[in-house]
PDB file of N, CA and C in Angstrom:
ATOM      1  N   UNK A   1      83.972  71.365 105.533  1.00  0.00           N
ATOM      2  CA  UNK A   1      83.563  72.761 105.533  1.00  0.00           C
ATOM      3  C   UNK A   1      84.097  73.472 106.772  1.00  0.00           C
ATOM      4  N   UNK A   2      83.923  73.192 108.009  1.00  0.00           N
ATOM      5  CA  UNK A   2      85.015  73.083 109.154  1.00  0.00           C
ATOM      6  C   UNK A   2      86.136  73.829 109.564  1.00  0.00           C
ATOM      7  N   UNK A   3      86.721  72.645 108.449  1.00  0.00           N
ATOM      8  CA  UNK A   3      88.161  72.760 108.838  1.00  0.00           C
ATOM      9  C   UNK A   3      88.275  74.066 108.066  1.00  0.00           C
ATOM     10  N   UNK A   4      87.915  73.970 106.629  1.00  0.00           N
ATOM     11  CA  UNK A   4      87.662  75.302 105.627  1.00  0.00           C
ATOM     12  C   UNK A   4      88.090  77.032 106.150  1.00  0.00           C
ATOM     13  N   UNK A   5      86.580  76.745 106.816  1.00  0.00           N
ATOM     14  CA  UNK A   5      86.678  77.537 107.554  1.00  0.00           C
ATOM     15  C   UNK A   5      88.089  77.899 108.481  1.00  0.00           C
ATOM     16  N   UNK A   6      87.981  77.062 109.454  1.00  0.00           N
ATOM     17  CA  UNK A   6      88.839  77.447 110.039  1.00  0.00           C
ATOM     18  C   UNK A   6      90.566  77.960 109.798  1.00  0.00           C
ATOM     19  N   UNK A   7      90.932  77.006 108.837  1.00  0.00           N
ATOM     20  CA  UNK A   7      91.909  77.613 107.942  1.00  0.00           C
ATOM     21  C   UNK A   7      92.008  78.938 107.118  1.00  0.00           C
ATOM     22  N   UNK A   8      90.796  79.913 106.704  1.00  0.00           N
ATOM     23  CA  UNK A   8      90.230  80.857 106.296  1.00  0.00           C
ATOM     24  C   UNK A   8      90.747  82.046 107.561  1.00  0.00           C
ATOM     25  N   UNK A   9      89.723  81.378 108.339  1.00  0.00           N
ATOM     26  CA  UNK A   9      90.359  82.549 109.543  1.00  0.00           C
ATOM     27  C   UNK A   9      91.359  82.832 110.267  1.00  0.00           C
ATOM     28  N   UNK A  10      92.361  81.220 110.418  1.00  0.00           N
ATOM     29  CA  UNK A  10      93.364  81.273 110.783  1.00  0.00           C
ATOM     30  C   UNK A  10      94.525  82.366 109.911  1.00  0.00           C
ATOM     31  N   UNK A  11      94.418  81.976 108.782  1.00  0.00           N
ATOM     32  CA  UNK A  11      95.018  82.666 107.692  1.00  0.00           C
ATOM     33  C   UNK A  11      94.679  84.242 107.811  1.00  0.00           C
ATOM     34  N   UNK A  12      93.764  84.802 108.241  1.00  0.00           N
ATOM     35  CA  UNK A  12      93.303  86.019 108.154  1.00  0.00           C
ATOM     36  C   UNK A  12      93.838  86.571 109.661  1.00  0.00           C
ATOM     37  N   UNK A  13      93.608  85.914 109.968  1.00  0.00           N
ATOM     38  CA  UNK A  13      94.037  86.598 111.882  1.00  0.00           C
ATOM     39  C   UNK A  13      95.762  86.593 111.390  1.00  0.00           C
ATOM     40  N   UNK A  14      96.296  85.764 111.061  1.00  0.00           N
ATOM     41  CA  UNK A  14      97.728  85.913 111.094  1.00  0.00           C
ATOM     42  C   UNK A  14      98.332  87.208 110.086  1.00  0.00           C
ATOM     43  N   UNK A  15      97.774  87.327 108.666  1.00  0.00           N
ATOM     44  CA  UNK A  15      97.552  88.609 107.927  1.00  0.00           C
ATOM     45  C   UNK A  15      97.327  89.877 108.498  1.00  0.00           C
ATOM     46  N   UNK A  16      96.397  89.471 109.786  1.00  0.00           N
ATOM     47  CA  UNK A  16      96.292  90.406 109.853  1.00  0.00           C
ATOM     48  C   UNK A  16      97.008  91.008 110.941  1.00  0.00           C
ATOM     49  N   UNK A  17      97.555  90.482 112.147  1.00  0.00           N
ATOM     50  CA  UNK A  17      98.505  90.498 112.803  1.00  0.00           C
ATOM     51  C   UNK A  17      99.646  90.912 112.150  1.00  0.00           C
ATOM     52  N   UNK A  18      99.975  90.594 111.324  1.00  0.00           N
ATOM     53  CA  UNK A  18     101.199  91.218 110.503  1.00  0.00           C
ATOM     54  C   UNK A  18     100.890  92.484 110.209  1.00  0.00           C
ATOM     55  N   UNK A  19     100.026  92.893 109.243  1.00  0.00           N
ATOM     56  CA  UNK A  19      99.657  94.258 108.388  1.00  0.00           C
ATOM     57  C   UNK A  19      99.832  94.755 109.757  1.00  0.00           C
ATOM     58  N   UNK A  20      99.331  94.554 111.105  1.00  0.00           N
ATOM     59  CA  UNK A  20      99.067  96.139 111.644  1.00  0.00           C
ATOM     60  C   UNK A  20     100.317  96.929 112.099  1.00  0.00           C
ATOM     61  N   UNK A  21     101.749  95.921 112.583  1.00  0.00           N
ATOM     62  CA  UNK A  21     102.913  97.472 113.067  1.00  0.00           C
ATOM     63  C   UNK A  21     103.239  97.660 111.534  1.00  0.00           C
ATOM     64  N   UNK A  22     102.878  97.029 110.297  1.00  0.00           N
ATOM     65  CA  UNK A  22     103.661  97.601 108.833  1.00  0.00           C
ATOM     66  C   UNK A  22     102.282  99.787 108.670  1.00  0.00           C
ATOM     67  N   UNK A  23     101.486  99.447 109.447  1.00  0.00           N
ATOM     68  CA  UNK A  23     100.469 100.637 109.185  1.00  0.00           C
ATOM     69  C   UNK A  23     100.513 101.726 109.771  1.00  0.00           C
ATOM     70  N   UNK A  24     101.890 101.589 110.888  1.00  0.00           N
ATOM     71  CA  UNK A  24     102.579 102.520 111.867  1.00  0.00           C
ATOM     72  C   UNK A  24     103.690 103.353 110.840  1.00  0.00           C
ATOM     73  N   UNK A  25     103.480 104.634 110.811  1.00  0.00           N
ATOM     74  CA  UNK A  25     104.818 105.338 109.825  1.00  0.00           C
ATOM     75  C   UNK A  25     105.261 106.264 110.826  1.00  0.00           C
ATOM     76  N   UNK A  26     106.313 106.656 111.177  1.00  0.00           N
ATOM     77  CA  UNK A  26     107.006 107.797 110.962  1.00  0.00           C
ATOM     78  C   UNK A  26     106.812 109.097 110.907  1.00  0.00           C
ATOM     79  N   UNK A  27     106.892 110.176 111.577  1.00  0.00           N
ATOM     80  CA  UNK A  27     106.707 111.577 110.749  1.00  0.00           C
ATOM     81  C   UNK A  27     108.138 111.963 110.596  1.00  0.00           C
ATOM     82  N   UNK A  28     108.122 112.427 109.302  1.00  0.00           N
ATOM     83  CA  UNK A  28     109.123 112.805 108.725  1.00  0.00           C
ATOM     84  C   UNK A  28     109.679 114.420 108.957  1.00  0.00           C
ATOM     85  N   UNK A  29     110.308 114.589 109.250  1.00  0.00           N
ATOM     86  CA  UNK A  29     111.175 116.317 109.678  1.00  0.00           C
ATOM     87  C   UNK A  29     111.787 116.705 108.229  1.00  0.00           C
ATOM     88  N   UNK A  30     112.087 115.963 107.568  1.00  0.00           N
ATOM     89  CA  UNK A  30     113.153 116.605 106.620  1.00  0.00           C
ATOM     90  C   UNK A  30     111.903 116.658 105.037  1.00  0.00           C
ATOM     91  N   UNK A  31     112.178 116.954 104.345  1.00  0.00           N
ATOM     92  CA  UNK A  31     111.422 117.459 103.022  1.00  0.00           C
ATOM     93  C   UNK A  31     111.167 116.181 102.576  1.00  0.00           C
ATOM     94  N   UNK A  32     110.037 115.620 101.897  1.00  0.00           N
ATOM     95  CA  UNK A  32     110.105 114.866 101.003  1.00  0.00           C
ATOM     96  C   UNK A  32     110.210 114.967  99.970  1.00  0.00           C
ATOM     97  N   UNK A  33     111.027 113.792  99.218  1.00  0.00           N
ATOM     98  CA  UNK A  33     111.612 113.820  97.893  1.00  0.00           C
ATOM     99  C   UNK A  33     110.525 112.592  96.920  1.00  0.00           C
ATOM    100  N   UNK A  34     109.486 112.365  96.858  1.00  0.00           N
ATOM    101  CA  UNK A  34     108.545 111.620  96.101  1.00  0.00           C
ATOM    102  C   UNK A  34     108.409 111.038  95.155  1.00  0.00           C
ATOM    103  N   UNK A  35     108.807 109.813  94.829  1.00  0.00           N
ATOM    104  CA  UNK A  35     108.914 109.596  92.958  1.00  0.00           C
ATOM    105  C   UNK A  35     107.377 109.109  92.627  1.00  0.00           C
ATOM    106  N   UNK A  36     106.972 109.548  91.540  1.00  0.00           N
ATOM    107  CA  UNK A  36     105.594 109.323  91.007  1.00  0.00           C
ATOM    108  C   UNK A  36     105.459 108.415  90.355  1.00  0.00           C
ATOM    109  N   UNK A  37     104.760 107.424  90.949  1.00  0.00           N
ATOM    110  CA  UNK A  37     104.310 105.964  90.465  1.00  0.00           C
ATOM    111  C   UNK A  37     103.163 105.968  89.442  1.00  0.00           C
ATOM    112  N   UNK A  38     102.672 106.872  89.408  1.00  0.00           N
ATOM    113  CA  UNK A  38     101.202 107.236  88.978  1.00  0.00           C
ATOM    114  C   UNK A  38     101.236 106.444  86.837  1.00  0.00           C
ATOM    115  N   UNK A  39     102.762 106.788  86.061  1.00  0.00           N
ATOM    116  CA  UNK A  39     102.698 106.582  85.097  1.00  0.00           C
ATOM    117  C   UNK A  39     103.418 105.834  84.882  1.00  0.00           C
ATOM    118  N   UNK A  40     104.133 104.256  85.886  1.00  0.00           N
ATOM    119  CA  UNK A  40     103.849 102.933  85.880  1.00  0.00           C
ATOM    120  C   UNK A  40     102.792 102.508  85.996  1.00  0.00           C
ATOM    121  N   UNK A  41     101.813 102.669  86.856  1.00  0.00           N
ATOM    122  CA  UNK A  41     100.607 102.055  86.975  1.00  0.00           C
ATOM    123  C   UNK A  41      99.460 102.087  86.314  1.00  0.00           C
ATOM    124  N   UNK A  42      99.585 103.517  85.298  1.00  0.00           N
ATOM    125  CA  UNK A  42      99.026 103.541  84.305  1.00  0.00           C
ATOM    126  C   UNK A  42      99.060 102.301  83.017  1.00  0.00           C
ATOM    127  N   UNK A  43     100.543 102.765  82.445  1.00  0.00           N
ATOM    128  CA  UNK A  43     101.075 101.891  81.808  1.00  0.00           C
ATOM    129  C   UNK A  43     100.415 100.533  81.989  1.00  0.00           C
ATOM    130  N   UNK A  44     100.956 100.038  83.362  1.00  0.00           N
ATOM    131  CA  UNK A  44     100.524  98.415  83.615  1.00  0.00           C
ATOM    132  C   UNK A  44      99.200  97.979  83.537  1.00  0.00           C
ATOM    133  N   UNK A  45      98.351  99.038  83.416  1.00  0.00           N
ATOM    134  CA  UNK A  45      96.969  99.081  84.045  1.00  0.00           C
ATOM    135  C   UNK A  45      96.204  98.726  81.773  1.00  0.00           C
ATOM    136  N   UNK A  46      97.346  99.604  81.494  1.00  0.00           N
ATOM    137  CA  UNK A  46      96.992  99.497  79.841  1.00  0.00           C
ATOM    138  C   UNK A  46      97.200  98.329  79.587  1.00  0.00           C
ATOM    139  N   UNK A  47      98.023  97.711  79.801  1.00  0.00           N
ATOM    140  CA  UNK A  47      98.669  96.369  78.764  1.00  0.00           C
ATOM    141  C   UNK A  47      98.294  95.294  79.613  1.00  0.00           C
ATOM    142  N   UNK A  48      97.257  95.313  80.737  1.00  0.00           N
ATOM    143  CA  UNK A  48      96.382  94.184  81.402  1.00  0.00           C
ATOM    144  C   UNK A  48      95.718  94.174  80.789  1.00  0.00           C
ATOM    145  N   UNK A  49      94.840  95.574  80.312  1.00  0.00           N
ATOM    146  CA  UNK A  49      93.312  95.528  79.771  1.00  0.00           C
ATOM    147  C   UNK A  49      93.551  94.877  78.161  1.00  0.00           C
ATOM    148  N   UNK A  50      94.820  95.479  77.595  1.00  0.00           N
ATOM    149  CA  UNK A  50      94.774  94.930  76.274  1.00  0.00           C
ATOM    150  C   UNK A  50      95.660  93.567  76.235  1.00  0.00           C
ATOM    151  N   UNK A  51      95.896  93.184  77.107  1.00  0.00           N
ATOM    152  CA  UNK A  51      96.373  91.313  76.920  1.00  0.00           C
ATOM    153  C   UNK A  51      94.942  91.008  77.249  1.00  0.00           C
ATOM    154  N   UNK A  52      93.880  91.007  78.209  1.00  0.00           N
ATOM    155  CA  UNK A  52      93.052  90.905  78.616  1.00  0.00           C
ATOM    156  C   UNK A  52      92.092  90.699  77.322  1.00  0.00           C
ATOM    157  N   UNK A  53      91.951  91.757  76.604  1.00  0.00           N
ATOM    158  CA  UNK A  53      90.777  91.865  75.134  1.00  0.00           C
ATOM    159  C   UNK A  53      91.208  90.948  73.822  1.00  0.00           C
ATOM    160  N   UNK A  54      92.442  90.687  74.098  1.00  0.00           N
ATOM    161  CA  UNK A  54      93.388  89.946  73.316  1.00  0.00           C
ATOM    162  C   UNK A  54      93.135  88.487  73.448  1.00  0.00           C
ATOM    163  N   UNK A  55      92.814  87.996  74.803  1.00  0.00           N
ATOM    164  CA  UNK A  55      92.845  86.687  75.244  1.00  0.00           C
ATOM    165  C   UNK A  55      91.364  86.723  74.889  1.00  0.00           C
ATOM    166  N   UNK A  56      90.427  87.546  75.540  1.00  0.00           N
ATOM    167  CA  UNK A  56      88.675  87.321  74.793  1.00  0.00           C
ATOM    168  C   UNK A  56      88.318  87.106  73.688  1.00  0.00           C
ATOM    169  N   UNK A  57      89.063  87.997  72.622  1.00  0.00           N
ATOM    170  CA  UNK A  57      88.855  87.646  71.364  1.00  0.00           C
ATOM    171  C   UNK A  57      89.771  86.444  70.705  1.00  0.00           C
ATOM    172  N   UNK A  58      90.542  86.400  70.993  1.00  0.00           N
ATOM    173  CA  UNK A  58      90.946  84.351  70.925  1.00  0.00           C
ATOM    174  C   UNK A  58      90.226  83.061  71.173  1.00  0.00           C
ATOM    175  N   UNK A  59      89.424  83.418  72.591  1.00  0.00           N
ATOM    176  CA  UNK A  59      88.939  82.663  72.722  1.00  0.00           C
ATOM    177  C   UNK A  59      87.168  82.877  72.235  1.00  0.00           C
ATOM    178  N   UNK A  60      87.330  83.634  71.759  1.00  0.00           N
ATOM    179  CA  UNK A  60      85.658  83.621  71.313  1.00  0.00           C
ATOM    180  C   UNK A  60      85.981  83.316  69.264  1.00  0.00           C
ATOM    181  N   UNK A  61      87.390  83.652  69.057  1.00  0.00           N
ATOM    182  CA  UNK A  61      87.490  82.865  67.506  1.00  0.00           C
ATOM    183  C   UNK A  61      87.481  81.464  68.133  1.00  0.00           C
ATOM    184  N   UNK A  62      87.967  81.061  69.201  1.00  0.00           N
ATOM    185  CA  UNK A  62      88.320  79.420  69.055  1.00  0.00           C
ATOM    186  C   UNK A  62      87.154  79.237  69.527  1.00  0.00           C
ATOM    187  N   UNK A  63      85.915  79.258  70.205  1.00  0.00           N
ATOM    188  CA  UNK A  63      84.556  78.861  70.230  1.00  0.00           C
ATOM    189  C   UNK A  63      83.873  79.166  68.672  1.00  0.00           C
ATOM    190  N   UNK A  64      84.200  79.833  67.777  1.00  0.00           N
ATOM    191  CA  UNK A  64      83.685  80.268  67.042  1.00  0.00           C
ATOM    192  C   UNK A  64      83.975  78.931  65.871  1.00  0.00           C
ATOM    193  N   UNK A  65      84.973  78.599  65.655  1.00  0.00           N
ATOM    194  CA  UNK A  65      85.990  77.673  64.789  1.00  0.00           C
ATOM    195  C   UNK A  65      85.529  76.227  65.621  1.00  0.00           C
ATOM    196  N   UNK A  66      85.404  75.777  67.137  1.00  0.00           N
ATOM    197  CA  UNK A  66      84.399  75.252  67.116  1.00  0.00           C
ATOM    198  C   UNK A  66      83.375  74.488  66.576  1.00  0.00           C
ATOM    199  N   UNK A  67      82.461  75.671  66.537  1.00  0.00           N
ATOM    200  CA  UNK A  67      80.867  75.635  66.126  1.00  0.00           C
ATOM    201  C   UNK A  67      80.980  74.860  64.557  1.00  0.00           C
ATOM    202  N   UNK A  68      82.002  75.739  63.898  1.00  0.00           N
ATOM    203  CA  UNK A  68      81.527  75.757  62.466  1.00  0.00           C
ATOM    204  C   UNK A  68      82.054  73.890  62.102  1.00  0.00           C
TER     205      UNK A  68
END
């Protein structure tokens, strides 16, 4: 449990040492030009939930088939 631990935090201190100069940006002078991610992530966000309902109801026929 220990060591667990300690590997937990080690792992987290080093994460987190990293993330912090990636949280430093820039100010920008010139215009931004922005591409909108918004309707990939939609998209991806759809076809998780429905592989997702897809895999539940499989596995609740194969508990079902199972039983009988």
């Amino acid at each position: 449990m220990k060591t667990k631990l300690l590997r937990v935090t080690g792992v987290l201190a080093i994460v987190m040492l990293i993330a912090m100069p990636v949280m430093a940006q820039d100010d920008f002078d010139e215009p931004e030009n922005d591409i909108p991610i918004d309707g990939g992530i939609t998209l991806l966000l759809a076809a998780g939930a429905g592989y997702g309902a897809k895999k539940l109801r499989d596995n609740r026929k194969q508990q079902q088939q199972k039983k009988d």
